[in-house]
C-alpha atoms as a PDB file:
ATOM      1  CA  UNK A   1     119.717  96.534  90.426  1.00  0.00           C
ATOM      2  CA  UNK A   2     119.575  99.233  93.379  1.00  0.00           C
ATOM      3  CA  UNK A   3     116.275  99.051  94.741  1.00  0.00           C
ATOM      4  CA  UNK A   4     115.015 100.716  97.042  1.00  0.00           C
ATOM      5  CA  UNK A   5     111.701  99.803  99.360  1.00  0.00           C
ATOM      6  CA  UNK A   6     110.350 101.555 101.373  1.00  0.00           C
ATOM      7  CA  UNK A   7     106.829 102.755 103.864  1.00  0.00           C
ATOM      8  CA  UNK A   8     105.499 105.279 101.816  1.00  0.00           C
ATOM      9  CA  UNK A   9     103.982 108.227 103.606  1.00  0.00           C
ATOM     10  CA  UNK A  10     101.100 110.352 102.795  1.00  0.00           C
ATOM     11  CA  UNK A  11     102.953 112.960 101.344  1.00  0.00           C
ATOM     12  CA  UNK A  12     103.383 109.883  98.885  1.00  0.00           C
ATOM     13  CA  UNK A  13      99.950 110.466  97.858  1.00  0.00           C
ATOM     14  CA  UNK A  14      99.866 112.041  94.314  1.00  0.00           C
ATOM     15  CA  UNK A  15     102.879 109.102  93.278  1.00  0.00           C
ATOM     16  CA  UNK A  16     101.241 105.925  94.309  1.00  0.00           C
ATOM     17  CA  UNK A  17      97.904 107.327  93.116  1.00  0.00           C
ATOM     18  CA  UNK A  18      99.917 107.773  89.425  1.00  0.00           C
ATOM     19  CA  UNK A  19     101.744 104.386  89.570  1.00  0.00           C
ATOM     20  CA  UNK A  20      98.824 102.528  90.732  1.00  0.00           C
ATOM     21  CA  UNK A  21      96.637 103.745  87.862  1.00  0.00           C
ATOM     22  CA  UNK A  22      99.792 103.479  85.440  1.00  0.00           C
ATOM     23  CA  UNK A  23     100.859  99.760  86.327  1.00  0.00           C
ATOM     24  CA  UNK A  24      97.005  98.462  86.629  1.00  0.00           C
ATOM     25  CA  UNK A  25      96.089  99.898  83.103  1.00  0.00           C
ATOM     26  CA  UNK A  26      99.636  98.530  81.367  1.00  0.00           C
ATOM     27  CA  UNK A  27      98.765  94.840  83.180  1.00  0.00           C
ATOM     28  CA  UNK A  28      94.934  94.872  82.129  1.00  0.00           C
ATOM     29  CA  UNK A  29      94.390  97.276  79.582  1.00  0.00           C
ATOM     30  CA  UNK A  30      94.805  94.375  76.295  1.00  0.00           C
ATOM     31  CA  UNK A  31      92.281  92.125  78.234  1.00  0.00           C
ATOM     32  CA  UNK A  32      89.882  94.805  79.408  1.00  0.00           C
ATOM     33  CA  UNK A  33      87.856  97.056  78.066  1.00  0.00           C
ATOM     34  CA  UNK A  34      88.690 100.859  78.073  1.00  0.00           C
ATOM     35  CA  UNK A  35      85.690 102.035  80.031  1.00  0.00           C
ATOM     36  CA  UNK A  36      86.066  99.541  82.600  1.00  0.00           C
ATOM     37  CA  UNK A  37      89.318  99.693  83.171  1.00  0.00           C
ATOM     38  CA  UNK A  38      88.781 103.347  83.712  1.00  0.00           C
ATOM     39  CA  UNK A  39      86.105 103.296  85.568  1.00  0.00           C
ATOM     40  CA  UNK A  40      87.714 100.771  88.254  1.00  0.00           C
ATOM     41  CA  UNK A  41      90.816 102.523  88.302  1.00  0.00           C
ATOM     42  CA  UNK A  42      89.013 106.122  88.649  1.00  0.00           C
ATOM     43  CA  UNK A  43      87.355 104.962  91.641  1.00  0.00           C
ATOM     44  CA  UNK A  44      89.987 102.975  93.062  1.00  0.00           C
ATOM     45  CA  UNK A  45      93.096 104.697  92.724  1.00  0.00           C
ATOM     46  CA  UNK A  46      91.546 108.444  92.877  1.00  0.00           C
ATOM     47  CA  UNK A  47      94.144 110.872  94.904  1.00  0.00           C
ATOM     48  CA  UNK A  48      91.340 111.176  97.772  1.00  0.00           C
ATOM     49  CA  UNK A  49      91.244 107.160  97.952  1.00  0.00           C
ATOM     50  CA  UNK A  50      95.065 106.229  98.335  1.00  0.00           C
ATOM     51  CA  UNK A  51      95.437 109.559 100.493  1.00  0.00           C
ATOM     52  CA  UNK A  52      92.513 107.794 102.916  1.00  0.00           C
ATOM     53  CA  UNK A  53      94.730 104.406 102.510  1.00  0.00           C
ATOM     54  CA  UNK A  54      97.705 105.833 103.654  1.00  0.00           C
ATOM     55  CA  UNK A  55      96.223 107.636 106.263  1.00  0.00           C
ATOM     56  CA  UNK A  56      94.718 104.573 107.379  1.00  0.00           C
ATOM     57  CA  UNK A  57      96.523 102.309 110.029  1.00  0.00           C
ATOM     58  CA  UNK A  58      95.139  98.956 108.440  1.00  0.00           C
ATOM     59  CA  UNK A  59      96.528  99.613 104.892  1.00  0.00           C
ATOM     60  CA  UNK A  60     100.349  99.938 104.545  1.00  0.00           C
ATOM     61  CA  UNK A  61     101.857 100.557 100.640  1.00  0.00           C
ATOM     62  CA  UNK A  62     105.458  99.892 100.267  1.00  0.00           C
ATOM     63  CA  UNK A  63     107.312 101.971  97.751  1.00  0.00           C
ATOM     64  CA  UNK A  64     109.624 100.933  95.405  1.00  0.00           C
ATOM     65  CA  UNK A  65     112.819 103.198  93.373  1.00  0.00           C
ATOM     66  CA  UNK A  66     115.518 102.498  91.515  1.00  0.00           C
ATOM     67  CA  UNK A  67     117.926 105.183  91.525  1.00  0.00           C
ATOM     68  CA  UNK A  68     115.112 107.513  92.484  1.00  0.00           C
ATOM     69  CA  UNK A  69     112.694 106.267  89.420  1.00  0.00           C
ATOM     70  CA  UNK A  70     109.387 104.550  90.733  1.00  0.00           C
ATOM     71  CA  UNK A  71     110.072 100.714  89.959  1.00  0.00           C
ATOM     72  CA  UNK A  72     106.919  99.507  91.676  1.00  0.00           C
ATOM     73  CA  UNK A  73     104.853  99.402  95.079  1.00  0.00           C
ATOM     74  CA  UNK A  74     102.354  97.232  97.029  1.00  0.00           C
ATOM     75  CA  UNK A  75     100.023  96.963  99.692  1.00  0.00           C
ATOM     76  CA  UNK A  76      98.807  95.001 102.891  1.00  0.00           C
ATOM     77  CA  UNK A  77      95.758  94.897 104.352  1.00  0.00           C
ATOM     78  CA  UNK A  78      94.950  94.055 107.949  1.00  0.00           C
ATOM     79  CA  UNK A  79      91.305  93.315 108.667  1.00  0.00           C
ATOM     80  CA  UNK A  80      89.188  90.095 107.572  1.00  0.00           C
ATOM     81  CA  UNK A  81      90.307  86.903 105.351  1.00  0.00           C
ATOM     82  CA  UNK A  82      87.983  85.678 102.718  1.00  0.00           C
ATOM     83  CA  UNK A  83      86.381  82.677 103.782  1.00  0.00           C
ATOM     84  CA  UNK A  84      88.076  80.332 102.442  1.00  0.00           C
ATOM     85  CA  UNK A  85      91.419  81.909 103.688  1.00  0.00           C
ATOM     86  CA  UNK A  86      92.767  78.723 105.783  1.00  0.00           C
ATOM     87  CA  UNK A  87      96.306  80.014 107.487  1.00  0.00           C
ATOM     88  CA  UNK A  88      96.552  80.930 111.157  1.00  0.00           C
ATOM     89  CA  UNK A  89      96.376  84.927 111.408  1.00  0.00           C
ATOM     90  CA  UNK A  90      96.077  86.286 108.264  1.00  0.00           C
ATOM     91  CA  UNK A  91      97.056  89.542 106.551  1.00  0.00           C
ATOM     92  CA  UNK A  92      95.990  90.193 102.875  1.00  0.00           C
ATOM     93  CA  UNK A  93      98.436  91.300  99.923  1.00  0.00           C
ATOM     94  CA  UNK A  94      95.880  93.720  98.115  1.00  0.00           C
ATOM     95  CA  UNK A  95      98.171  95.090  95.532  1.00  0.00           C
ATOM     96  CA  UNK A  96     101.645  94.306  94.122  1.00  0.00           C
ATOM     97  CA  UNK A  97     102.647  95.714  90.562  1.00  0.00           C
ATOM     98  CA  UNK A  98     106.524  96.702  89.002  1.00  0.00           C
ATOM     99  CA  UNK A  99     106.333  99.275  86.342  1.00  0.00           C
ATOM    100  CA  UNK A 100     106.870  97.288  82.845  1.00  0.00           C
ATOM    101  CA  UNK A 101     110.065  97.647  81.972  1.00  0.00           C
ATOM    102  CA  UNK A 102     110.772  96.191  85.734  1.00  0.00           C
ATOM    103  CA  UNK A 103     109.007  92.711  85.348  1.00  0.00           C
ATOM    104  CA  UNK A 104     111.124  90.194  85.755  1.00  0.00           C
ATOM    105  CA  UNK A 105     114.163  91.923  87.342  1.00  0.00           C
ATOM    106  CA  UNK A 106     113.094  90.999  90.900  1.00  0.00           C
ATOM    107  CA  UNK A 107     110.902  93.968  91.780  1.00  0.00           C
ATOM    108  CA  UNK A 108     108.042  91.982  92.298  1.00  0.00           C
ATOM    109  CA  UNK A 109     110.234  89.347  94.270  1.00  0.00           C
ATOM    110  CA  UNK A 110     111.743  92.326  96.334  1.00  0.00           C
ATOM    111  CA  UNK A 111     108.350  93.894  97.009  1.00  0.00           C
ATOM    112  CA  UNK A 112     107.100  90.469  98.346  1.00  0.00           C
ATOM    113  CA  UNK A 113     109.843  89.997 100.522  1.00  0.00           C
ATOM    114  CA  UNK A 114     109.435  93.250 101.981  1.00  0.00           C
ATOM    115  CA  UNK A 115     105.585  92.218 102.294  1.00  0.00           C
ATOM    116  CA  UNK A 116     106.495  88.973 104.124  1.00  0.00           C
ATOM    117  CA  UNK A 117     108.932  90.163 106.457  1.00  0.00           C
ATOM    118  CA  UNK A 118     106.597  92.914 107.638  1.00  0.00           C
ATOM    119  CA  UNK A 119     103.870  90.535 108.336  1.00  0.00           C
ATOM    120  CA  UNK A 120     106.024  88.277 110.621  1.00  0.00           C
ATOM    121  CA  UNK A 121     107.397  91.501 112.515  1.00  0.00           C
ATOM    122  CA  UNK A 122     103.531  92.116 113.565  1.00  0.00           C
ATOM    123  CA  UNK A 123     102.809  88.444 114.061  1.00  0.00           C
ATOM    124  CA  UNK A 124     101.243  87.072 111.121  1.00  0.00           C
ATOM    125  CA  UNK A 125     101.165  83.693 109.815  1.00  0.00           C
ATOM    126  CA  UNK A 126      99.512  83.775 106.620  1.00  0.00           C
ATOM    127  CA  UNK A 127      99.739  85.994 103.353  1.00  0.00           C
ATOM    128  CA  UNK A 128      96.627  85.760 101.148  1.00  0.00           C
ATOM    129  CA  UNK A 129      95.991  87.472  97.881  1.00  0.00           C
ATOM    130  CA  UNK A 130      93.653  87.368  95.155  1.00  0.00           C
ATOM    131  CA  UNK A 131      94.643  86.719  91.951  1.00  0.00           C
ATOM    132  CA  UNK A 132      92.673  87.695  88.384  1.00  0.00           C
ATOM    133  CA  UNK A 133      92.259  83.826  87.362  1.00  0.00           C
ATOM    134  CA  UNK A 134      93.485  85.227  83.786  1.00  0.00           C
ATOM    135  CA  UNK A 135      96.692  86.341  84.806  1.00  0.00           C
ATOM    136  CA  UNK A 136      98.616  83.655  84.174  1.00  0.00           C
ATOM    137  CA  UNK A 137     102.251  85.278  85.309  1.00  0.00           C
ATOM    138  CA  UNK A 138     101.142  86.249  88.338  1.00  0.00           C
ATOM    139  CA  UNK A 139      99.232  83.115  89.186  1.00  0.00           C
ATOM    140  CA  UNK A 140     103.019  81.528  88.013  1.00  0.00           C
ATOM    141  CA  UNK A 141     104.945  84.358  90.352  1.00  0.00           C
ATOM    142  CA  UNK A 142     103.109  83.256  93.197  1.00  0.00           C
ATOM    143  CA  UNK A 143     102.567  79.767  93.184  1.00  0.00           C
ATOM    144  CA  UNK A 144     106.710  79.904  92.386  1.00  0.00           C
ATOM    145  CA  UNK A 145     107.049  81.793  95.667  1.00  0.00           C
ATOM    146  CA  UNK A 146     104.723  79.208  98.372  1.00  0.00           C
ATOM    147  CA  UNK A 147     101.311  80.232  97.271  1.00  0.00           C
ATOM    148  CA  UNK A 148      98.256  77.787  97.245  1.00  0.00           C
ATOM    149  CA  UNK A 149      95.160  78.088  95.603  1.00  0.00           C
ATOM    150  CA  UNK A 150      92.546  77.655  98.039  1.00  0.00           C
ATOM    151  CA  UNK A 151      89.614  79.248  96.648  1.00  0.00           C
ATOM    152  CA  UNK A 152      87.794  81.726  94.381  1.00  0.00           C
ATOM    153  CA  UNK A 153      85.883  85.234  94.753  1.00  0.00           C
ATOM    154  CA  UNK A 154      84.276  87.841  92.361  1.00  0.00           C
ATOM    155  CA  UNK A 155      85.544  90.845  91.642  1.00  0.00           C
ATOM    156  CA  UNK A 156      83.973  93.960  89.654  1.00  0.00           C
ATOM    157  CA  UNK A 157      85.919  95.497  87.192  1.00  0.00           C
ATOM    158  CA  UNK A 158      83.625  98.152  86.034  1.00  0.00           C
ATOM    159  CA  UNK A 159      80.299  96.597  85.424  1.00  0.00           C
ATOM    160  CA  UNK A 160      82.276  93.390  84.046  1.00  0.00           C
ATOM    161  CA  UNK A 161      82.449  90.644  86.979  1.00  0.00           C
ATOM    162  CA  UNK A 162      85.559  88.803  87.144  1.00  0.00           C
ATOM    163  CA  UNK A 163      86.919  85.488  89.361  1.00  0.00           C
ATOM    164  CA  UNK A 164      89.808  86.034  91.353  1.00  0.00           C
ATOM    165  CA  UNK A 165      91.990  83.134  92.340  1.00  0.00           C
ATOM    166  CA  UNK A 166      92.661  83.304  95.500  1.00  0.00           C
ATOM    167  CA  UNK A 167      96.018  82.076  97.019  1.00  0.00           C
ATOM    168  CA  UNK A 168      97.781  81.333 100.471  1.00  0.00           C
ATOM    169  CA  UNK A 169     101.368  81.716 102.243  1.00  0.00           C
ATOM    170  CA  UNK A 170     102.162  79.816 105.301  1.00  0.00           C
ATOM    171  CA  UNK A 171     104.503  82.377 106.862  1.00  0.00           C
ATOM    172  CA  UNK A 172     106.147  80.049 109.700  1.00  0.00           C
ATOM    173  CA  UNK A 173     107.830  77.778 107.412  1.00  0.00           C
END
């Protein structure tokens, strides 16, 4: 494999908005239902909302090819921790998704590092994320990779209110 990570840009716009929608409705559409899955991913992955993301200095999205073919992306947040968020400094994974016929080839893996090295260059010491308590392989991805549950929080998909799990990195071991 030959990936390639990267910051995207805002000229980035139009493909993260597409892969975001894409690789949100392939992971949630068989457990979901069709209007609101749409409806969340409408609102939150609309070309005007990831062009504000990118333009904004707290959010970063890192892009991911393979030989010039989106593979997958995610996305930090700096700002607040959930209150149960424990860790020293913390920075929030918002989003990380490979495209399907990517999982399990170490896009996800990749993306993370990327995620983790970037948050110790600007002096953070904990990676949080929250976690759809239904997705198993993620919740297995991540607790694989350091994570610890530490808490709960809701989370509206649609008009249907979901539990997140939500998990912890210590970044300074």
């Amino acid at each position: 494999m030959s990936l390639d990570i990267r910051i995207a840009s805002r000229k980035d716009a139009e493909r993260v908005a597409q892969l975001a929608k894409d690789t949100f409705v392939a992971t949630f559409a068989e457990d979901n239902s069709r209007e609101n899955l749409a409806s969340y991913v409408e609102t939150a992955f609309s070309l005007e909302v990831i062009s504000a993301e990118l333009a904004d200095p707290a959010s970063i999205y890192m892009w991911a090819e393979e030989q010039g073919i989106p593979a997958g992306y995610a996305k930090m947040r700096r700002g607040n921790a959930a209150e149960c968020i424990t860790g020293p400094k913390p920075v929030e994974l918002q989003r990380i998704y490979a495209v399907s016929n990517q999982i399990g080839v170490g896009v996800g893996k990749s993306l993370l590092n990327m995620c983790i090295k970037l948050a110790k260059a600007e002096g953070f010491q904990t990676l949080w994320l929250g976690v759809w308590e239904h997705n198993a392989r993620a919740i297995e991805f991540y607790s694989r990779q350091g994570f610890v549950d530490v808490g709960f929080h809701d989370f509206m998909l649609g008009k249907d209110q979901q539990k997140d799990r939500l998990m912890q990195l210590d970044l300074r071991r």
